[in-house]
N, C-alpha and C. Protein backbone atom coordinates (compact mmCIF):
# COMPACT_ATOMS: atom_id res chain seq x y z
N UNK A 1 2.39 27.04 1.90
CA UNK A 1 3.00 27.11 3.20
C UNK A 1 3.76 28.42 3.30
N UNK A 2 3.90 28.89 4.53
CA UNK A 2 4.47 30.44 4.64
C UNK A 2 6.05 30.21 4.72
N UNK A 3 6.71 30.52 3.76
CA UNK A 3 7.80 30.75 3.62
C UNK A 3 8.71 31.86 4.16
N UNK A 4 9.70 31.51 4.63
CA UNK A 4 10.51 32.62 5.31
C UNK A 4 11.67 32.64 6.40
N UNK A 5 11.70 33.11 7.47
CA UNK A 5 12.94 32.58 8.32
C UNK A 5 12.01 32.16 9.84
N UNK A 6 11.39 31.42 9.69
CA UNK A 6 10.41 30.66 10.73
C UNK A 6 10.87 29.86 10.89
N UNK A 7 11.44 28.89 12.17
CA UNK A 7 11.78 27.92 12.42
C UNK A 7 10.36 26.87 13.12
N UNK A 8 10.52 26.19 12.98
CA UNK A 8 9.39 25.08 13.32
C UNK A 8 9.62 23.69 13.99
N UNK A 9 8.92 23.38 14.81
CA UNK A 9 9.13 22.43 15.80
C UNK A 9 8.89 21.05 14.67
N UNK A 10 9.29 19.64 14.94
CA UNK A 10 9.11 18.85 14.25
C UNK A 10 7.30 18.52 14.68
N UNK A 11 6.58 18.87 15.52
CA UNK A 11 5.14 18.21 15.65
C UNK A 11 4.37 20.01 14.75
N UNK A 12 4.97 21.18 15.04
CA UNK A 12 4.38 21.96 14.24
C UNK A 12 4.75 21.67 12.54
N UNK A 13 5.46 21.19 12.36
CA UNK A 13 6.38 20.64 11.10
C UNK A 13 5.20 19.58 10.23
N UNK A 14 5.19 18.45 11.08
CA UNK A 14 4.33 17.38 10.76
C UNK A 14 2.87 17.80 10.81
N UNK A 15 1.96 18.15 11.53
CA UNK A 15 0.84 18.74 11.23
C UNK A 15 0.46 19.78 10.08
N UNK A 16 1.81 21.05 9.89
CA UNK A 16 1.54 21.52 8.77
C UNK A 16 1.81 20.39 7.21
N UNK A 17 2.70 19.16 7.34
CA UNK A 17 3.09 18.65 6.53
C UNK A 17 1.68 17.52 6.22
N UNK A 18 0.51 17.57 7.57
CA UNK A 18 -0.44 16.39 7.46
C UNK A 18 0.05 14.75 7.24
N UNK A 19 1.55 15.00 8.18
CA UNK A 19 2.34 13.36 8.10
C UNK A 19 2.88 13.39 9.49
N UNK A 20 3.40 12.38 9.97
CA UNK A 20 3.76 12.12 11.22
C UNK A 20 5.24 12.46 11.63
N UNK A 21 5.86 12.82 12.68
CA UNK A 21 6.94 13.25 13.09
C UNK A 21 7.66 11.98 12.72
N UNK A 22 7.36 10.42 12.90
CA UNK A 22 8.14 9.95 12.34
C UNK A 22 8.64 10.05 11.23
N UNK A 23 7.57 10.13 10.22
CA UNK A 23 7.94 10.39 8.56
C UNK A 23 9.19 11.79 8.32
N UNK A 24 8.73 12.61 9.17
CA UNK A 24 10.11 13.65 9.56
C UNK A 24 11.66 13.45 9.94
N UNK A 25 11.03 12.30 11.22
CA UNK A 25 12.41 12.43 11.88
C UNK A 25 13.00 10.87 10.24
N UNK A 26 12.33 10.38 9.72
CA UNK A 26 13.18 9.55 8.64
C UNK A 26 13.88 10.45 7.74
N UNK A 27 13.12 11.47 7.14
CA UNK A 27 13.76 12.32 6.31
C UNK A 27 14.87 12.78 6.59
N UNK A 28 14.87 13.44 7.76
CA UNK A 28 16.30 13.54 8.43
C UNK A 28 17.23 12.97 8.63
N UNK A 29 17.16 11.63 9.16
CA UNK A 29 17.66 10.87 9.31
C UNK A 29 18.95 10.31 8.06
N UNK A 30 17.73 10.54 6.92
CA UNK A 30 18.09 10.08 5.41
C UNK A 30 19.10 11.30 4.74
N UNK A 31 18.96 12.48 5.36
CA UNK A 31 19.56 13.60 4.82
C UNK A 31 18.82 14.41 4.13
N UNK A 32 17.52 14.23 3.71
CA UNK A 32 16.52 14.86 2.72
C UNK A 32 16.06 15.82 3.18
N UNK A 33 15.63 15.92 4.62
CA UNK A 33 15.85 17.61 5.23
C UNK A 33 16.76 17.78 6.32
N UNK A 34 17.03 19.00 5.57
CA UNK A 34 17.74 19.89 6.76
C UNK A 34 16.96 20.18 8.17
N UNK A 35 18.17 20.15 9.27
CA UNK A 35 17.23 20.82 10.50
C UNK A 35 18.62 21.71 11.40
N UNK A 36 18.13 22.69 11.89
CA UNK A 36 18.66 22.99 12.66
C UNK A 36 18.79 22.31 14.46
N UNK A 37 20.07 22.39 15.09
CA UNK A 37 19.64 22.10 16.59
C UNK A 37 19.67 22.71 17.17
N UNK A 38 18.69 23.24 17.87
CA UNK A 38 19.33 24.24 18.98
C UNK A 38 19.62 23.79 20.35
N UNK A 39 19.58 23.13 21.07
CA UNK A 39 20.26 22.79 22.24
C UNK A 39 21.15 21.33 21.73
N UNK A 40 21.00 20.81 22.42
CA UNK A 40 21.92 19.21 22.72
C UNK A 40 21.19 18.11 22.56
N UNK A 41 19.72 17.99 22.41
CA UNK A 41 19.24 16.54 22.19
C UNK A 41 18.00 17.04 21.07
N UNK A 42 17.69 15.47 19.96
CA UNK A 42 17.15 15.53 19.24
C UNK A 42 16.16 16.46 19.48
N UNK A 43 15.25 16.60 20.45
CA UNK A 43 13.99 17.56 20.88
C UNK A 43 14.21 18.60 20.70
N UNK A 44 15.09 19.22 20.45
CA UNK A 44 15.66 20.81 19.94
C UNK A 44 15.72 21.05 18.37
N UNK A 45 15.32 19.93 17.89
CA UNK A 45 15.91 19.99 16.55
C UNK A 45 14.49 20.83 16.06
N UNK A 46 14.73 22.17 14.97
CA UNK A 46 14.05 23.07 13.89
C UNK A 46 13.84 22.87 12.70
N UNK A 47 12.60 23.62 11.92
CA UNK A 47 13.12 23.05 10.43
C UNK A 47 12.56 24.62 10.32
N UNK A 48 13.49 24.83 9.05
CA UNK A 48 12.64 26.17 8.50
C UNK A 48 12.02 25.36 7.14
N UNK A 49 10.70 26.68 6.98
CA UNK A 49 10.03 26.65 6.80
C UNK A 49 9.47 26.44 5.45
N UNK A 50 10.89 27.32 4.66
CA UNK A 50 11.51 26.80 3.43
C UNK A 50 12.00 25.79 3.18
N UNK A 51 12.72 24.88 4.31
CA UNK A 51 13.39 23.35 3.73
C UNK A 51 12.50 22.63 3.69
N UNK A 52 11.31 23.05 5.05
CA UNK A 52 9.80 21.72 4.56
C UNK A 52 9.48 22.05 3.43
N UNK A 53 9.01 23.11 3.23
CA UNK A 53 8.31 23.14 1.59
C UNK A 53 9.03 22.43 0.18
N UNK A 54 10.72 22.87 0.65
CA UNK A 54 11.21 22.03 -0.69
C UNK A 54 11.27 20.83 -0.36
N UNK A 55 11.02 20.12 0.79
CA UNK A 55 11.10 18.74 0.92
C UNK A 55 10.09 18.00 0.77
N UNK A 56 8.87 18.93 0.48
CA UNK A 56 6.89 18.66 0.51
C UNK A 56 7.30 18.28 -1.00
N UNK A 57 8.04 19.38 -1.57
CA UNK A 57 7.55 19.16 -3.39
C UNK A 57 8.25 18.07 -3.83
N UNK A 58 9.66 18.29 -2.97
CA UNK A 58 10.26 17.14 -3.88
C UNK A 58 9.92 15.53 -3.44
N UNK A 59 9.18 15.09 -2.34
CA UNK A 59 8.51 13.72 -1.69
C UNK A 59 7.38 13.92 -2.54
N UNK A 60 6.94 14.40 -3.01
CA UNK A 60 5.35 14.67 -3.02
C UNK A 60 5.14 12.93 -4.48
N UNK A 61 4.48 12.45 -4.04
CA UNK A 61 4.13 11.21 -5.22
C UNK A 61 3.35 11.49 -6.07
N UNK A 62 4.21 10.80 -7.32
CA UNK A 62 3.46 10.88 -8.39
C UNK A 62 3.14 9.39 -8.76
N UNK A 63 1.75 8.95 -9.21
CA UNK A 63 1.78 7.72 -9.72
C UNK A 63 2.19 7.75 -10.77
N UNK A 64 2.20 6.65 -11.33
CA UNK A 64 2.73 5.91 -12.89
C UNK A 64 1.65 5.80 -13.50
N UNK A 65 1.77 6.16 -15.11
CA UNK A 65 0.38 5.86 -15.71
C UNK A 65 0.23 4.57 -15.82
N UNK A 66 -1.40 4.33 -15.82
CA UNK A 66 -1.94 3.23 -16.22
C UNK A 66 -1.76 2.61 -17.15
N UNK A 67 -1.48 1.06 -17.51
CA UNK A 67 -1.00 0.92 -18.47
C UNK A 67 -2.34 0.63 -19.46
N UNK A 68 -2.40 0.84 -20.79
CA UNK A 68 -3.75 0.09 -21.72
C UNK A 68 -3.62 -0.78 -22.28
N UNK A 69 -4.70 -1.87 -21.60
CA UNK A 69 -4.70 -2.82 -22.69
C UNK A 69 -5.30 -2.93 -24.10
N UNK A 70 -5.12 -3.37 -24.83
CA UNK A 70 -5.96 -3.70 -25.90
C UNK A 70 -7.40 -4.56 -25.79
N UNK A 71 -8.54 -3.94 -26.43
CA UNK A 71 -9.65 -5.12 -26.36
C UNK A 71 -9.74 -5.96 -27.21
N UNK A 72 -9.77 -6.90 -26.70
CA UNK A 72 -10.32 -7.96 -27.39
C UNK A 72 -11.50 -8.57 -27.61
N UNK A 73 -11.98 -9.02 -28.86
CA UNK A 73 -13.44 -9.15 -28.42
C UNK A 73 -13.54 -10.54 -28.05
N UNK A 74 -15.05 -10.60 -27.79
CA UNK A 74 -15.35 -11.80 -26.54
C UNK A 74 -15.87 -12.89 -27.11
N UNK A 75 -14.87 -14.30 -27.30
CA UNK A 75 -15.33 -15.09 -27.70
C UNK A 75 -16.49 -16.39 -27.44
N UNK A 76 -16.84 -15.63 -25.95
CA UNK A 76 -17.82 -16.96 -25.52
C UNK A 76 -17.08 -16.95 -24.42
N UNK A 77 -18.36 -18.14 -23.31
CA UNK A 77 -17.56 -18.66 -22.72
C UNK A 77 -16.43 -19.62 -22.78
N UNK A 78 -15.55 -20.20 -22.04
CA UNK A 78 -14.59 -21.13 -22.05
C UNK A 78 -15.45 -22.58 -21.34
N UNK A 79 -14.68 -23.50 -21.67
CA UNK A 79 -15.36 -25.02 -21.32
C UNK A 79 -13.77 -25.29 -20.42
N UNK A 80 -14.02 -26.01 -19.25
CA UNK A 80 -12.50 -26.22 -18.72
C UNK A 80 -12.83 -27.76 -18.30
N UNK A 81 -11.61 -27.93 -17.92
CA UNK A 81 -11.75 -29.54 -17.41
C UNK A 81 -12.40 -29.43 -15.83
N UNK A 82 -12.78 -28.60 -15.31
CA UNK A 82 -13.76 -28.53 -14.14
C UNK A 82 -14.79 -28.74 -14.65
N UNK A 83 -15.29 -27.67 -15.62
CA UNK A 83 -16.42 -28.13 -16.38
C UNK A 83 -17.67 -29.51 -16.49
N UNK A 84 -16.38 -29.97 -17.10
CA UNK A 84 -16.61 -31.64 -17.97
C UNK A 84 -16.25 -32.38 -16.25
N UNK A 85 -15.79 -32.04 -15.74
CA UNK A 85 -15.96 -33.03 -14.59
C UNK A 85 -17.01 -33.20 -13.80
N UNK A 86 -17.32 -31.54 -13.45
CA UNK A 86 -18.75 -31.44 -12.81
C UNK A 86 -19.70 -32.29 -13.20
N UNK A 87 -20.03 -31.92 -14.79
CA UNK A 87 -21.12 -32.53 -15.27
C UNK A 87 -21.17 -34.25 -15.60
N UNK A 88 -20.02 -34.68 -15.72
CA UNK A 88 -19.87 -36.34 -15.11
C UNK A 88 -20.16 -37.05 -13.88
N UNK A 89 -19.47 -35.94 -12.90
CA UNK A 89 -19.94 -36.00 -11.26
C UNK A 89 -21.65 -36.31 -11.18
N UNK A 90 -21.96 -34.85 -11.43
CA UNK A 90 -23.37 -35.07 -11.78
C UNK A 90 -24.29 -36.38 -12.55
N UNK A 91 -23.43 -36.58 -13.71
CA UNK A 91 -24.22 -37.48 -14.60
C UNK A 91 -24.07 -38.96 -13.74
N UNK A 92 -23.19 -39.26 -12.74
CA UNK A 92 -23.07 -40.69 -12.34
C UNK A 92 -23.93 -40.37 -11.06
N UNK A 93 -24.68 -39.09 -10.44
CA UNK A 93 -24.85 -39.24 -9.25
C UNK A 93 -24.17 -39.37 -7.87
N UNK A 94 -22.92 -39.40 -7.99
CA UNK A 94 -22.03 -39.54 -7.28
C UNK A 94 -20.51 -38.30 -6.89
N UNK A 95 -20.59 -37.60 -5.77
CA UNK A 95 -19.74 -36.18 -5.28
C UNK A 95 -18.53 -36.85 -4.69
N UNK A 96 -18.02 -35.60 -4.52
CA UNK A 96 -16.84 -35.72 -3.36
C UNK A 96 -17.31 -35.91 -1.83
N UNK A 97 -18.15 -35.21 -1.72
CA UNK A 97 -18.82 -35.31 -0.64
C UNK A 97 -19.52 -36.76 -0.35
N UNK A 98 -20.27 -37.59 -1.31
CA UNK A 98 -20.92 -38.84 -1.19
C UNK A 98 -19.94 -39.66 -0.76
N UNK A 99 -18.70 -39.88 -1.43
CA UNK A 99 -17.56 -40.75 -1.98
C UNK A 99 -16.99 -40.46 -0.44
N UNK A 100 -17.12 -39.18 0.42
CA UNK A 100 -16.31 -38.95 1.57
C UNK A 100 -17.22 -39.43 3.05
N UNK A 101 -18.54 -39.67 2.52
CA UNK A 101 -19.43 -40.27 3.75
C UNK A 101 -19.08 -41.75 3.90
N UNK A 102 -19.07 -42.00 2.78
CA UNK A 102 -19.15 -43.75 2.42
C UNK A 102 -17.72 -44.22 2.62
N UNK A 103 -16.61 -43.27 2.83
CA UNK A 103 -15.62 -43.98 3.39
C UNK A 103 -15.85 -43.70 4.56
N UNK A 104 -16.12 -42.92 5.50
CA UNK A 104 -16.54 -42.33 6.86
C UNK A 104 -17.24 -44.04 7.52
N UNK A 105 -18.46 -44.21 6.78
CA UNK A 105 -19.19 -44.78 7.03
C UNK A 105 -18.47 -46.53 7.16
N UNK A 106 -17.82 -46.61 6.26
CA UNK A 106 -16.85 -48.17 6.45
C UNK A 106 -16.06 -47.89 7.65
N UNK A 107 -15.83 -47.21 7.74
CA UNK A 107 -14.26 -46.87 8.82
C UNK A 107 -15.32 -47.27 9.83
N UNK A 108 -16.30 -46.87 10.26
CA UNK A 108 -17.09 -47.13 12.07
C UNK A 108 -17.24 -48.78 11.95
């Protein structure tokens, strides 16, 4: 970014910054950049050109490293109590769904 004694509108501000005037007017808000005013209402407010840049580097995100797991090796599948139920379900012939007609079916 061109550094120097350039003052900048907050929408020329935000486009060079590729973030929104809101994300601006928060910074400000927060104290994290400086702005100049030049008349009497927020719409006057400047930034030079130098305070965006130090305010680009110092916002700028960094992620966190990834953490590593350890591998483990693979013992098979697992057997769960869904499992063993299914295949009982199955083995009697009889669902949730069957068990839910046949009360359907008493109730009429």
């Amino acid at each position: 970014m061109e550094s120097g004694n350039k003052l900048l509108t907050l929408a020329q501000a935000a486009e060079l910054s590729a973030c929104s005037t809101k994300t601006l007017r928060r910074a400000i808000d927060a104290g994290e950049l400086a702005t100049v005013r030049l008349g009497q209402s927020a719409k006057s407010d400047r930034i030079h050109a130098a305070d965006l840049d130090a305010w680009w580097q110092r916002s700028r995100y960094v992620p966190p490293p990834m953490p590593v797991f350890p591998k483990a090796p693979f013992m098979g599948p697992l057997v769960s109590d869904v499992d063993e139920r299914l295949q009982k379900l199955l083995a009697t012939k009889r669902t949730k769904s069957a068990a839910r007609t046949a009360t359907v079916h008493r109730r009429k």
